[in-house]
Protein backbone atom coordinates (compact mmCIF):
# COMPACT_ATOMS: atom_id res chain seq x y z
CA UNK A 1 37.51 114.13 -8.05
CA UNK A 2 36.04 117.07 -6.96
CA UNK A 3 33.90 115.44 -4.47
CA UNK A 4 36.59 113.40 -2.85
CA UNK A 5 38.86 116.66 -2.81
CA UNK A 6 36.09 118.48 -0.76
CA UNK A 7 36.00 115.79 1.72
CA UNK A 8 39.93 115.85 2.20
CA UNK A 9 39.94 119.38 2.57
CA UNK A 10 37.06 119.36 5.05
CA UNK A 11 39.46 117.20 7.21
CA UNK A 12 42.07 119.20 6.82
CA UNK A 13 39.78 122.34 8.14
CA UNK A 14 38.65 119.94 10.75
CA UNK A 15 42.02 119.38 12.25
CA UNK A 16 43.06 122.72 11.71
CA UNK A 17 40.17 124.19 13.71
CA UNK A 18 41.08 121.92 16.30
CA UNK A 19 44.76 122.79 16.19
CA UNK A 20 44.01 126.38 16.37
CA UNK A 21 41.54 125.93 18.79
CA UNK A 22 44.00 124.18 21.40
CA UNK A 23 46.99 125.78 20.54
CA UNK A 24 47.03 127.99 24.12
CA UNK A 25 46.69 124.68 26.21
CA UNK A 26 49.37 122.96 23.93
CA UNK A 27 51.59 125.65 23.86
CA UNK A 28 51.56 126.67 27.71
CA UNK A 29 51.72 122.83 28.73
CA UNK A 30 53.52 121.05 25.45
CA UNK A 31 53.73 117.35 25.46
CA UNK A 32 52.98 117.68 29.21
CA UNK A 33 49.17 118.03 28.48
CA UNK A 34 48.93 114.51 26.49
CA UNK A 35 50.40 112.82 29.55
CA UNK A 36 49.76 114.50 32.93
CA UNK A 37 46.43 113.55 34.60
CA UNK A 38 46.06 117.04 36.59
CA UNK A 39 43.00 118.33 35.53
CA UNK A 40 42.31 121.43 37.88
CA UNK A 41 40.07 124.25 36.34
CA UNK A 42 40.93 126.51 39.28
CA UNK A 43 44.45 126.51 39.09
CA UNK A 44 44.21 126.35 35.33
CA UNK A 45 46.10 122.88 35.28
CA UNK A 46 44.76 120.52 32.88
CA UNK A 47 46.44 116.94 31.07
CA UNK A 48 44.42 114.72 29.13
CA UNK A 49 45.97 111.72 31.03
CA UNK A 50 42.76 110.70 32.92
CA UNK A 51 40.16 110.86 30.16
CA UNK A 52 42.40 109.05 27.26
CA UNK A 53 42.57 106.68 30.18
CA UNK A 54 38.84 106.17 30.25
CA UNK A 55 37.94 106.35 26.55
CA UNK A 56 40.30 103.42 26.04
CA UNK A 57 39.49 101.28 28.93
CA UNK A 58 35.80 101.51 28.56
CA UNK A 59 36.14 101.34 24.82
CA UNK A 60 38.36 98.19 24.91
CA UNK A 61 35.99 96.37 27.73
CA UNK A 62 33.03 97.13 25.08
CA UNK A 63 35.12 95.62 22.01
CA UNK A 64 36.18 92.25 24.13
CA UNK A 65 32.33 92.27 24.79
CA UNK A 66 30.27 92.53 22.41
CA UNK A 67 32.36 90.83 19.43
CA UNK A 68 31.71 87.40 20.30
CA UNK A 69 28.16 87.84 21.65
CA UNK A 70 27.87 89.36 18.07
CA UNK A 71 29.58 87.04 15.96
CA UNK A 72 27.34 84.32 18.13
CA UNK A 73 24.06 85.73 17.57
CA UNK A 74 25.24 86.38 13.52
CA UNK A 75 25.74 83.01 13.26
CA UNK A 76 22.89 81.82 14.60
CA UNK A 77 20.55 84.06 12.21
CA UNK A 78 22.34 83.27 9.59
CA UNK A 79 23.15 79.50 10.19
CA UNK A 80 20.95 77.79 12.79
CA UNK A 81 17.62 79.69 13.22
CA UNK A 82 14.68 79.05 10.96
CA UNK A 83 13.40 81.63 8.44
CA UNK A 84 10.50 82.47 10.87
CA UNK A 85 12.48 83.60 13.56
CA UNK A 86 15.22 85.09 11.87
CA UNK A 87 14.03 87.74 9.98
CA UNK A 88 11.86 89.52 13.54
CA UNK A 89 15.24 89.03 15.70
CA UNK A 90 17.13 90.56 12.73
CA UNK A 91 14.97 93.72 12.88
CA UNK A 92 15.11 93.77 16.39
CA UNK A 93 18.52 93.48 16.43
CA UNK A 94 18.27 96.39 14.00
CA UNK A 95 16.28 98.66 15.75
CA UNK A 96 18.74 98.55 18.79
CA UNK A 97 21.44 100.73 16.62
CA UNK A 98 18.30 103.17 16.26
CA UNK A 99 17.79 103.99 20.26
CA UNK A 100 19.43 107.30 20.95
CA UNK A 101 22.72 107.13 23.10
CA UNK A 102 20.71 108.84 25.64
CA UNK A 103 18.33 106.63 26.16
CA UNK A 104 20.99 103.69 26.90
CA UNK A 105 22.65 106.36 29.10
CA UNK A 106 19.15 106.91 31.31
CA UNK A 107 18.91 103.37 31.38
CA UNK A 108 22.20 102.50 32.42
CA UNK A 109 21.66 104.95 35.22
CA UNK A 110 18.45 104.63 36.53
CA UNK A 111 17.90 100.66 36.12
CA UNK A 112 21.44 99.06 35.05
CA UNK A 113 23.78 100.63 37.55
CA UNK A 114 21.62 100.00 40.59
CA UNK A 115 20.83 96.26 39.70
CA UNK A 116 24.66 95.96 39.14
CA UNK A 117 26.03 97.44 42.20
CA UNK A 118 23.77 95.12 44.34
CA UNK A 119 24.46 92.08 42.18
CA UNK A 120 27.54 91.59 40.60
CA UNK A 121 29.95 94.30 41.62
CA UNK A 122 28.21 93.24 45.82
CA UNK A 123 29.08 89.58 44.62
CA UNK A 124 32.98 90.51 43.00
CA UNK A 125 34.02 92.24 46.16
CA UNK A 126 33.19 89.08 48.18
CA UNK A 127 34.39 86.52 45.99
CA UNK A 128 36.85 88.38 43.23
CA UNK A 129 38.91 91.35 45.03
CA UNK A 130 40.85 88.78 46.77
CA UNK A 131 42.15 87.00 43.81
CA UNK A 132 46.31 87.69 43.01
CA UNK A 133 46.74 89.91 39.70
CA UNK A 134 43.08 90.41 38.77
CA UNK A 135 41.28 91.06 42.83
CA UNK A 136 42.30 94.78 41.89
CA UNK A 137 40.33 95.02 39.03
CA UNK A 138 37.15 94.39 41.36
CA UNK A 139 37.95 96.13 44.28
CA UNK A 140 36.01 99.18 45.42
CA UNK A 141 32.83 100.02 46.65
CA UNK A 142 30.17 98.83 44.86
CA UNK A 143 28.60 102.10 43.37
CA UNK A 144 27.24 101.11 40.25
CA UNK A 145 28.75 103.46 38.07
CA UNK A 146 32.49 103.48 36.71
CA UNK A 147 34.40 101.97 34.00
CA UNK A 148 33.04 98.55 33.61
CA UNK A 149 29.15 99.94 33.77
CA UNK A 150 30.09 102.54 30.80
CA UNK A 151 31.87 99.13 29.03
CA UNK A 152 28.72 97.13 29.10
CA UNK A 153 26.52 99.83 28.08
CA UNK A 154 28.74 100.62 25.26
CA UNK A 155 28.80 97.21 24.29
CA UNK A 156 24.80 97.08 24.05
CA UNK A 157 25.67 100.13 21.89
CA UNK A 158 27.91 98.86 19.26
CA UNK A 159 26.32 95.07 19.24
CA UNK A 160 23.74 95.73 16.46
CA UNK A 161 26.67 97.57 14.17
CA UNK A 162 28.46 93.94 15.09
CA UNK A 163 25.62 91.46 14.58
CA UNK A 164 24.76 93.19 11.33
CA UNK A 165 27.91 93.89 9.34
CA UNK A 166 28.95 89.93 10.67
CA UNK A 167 25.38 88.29 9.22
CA UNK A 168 25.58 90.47 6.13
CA UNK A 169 29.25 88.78 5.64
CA UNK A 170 28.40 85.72 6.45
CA UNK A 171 25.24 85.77 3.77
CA UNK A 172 28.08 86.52 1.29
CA UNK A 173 29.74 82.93 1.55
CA UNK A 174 28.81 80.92 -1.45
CA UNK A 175 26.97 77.94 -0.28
CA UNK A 176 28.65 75.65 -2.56
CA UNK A 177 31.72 75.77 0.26
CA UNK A 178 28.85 74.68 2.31
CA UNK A 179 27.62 71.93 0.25
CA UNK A 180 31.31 71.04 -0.01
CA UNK A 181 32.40 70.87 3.41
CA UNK A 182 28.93 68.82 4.77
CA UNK A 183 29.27 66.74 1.33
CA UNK A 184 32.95 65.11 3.06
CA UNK A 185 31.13 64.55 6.38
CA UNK A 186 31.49 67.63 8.25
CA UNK A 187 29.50 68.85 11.18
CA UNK A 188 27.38 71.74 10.99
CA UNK A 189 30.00 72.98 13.86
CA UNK A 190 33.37 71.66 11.73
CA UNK A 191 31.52 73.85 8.74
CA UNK A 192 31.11 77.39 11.19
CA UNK A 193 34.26 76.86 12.61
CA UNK A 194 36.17 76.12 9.70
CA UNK A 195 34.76 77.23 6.64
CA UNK A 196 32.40 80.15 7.02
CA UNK A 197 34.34 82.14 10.35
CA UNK A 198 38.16 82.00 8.59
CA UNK A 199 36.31 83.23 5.26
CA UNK A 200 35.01 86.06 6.92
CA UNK A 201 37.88 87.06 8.78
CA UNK A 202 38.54 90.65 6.75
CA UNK A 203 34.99 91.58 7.15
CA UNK A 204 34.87 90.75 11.35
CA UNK A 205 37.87 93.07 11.52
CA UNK A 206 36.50 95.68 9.76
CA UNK A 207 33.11 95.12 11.63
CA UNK A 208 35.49 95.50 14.97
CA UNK A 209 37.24 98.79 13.70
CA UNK A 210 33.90 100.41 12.50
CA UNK A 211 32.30 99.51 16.33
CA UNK A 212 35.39 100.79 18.03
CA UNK A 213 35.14 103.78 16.44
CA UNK A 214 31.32 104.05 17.50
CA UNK A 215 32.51 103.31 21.10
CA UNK A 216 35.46 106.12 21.30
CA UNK A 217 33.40 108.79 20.14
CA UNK A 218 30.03 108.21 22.25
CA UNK A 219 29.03 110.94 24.73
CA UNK A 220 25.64 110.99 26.24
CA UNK A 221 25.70 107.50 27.25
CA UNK A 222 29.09 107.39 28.57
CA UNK A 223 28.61 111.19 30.57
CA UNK A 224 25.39 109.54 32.33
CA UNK A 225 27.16 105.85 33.49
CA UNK A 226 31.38 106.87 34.08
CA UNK A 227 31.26 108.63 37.04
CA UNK A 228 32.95 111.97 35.59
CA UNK A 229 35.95 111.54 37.99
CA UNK A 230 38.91 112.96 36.56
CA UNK A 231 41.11 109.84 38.16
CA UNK A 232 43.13 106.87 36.98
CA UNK A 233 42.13 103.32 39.13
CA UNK A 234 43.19 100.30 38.54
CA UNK A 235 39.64 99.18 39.90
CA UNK A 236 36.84 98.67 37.30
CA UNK A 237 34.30 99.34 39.68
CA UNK A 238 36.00 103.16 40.19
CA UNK A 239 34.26 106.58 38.59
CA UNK A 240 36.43 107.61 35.44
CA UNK A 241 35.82 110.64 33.18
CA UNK A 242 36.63 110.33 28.76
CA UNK A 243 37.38 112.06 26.33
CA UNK A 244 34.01 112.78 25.18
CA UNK A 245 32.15 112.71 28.53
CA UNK A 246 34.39 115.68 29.97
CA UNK A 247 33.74 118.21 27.19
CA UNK A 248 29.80 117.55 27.21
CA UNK A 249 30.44 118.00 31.01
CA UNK A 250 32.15 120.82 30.84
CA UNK A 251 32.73 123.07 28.06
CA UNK A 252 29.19 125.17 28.50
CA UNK A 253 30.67 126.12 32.50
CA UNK A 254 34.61 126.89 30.83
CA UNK A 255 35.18 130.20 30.62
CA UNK A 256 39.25 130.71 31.10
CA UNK A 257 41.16 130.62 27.86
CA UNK A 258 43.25 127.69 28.66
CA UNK A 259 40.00 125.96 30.05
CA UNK A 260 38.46 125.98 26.61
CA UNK A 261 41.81 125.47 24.82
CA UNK A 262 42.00 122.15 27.05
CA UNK A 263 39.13 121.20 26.40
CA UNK A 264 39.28 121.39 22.66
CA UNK A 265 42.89 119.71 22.84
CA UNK A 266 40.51 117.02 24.53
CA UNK A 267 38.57 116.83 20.83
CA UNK A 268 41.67 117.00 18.67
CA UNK A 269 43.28 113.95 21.24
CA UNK A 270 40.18 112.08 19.87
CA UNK A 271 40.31 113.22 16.73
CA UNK A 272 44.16 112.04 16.19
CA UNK A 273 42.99 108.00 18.31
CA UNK A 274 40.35 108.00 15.50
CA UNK A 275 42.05 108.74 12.81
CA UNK A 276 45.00 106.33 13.86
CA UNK A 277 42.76 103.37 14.73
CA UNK A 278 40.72 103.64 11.13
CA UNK A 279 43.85 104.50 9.46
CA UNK A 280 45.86 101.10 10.69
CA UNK A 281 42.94 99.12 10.36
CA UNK A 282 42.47 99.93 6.82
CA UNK A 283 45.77 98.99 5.89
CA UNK A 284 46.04 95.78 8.14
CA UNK A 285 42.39 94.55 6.40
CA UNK A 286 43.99 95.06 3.07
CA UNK A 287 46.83 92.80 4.38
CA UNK A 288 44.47 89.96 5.80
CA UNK A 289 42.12 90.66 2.09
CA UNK A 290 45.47 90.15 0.26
């Protein structure tokens, strides 16, 4: 009890720091702050409009990424691939969730962004930006960085958390419902698709919450491959700023009171998406569990 009270009460602290901390940005701008996207240091005008904006696009582009790449490559270590193979790709696999965020973000920079802006965002302009409804999500000059270059990278990021938590389910199914299901005449495909994904369904959610949660909250990677322009575009291909990427960026130059109060309303904005996203998740997993 004691234990579990300390941790509640370190929350508490946590938000209240961050309360206290932002109360001169929230109390000069109010309500304003969570929805305008004026972030001007010199004027001291500041919303945390544009960055939300980013954390959730390039958070949400990562999620509709990496889950089925990772519940693929699950299922083939755990299903299809022979002992021999499985057990090296698992530890590579592994060893991916071990590279510091830093090292993605260099990478994204220096080898991913330039190889994408002459490939595929060169390629979408020509062939994509013309398309009714989704042409403006590809429109832009190809520059490399911007919203969907932070998605991807992210989405390298969170794929071992993915692949890992999803095989480890997966391992949990008691092959008797696999002896079952190919003992009728099922296909090794009838048996994946309808015995071993919808009895893993609780687990995959919670696999998808606990990578979100790794996405909103990255920072290095993000701060080298976004852009860090404090602007809302419908364009994927545009610079954005987040949540995360903005303080690293610029809380060491803030020096006006309502910079730094901004800045940490920026933290307790995150701090309130995080807690709400882990929060409903818990309670819709218990749903699906029941």
């Amino acid at each position: 009890m004691a234990s579990a009270g300390l941790i509640a009460v370190l929350m508490f602290a946590l938000l209240l720091s961050l309360v206290t901390g932002a109360w001169p940005a929230l109390e000069k701008f109010g309500l304003g702050f969570f929805f305008s996207n004026e972030w001007d240091p010199v004027n001291e005008q500041f919303g945390a409009a544009n960055a939300l904006y980013g954390t959730l696009v390039s958070s949400f582009i990562a999620v509709l990424l990496a889950l089925p790449v990772g519940v693929g490559v699950a299922i083939f270590l755990s299903e299809l691939s022979p002992k021999w193979l499985s057990k090296p790709l698992s530890i590579a696999i592994e060893l991916l969730a071990a590279v510091p965020s830093i090292i993605y973000g260099m990478w994204g920079l220096f080898v991913f962004a330039p190889w994408f802006s002459e490939g595929f965002q060169m390629w979408a302009g020509e062939h994509l930006a013309e398309l009714p409804v989704i042409g403006s999500l590809f429109s832009g000059p190809p520059m490399g960085v911007g919203l969907l270059t932070s998605g991807i990278i992210l989405a390298f990021m969170i794929l071992p958390i993915l692949t890992s938590l999803i095989k480890e389910a997966l391992s949990t199914v008691p092959n008797v419902l696999r002896e079952a299901t190919y003992g009728i005449g099922a296909t090794q495909f009838e048996v994946i698709a309808k015995v071993l994904l919808p009895a893993i369904k609780g687990p995959i959610f919670g696999a998808l919450i606990l990578a979100l949660g790794r996405a909103l909250g990255e920072t290095m990677a993000i701060t080298f491959v976004i852009g860090g322009a404090q602007s809302m575009d419908v364009s994927l291909f545009m610079p954005a700023t987040s949540i995360s990427a903005t303080i690293a960026e610029q809380f060491n130059e803030a020096t006006g009171e309502t910079h730094i109060a901004s800045l940490i309303g920026l933290g307790l904005v995150l701090f309130m998406i995080t807690f709400v996203v882990m929060g409903t998740a818990r309670v819709l997993l218990r749903r699906k569990m029941q």
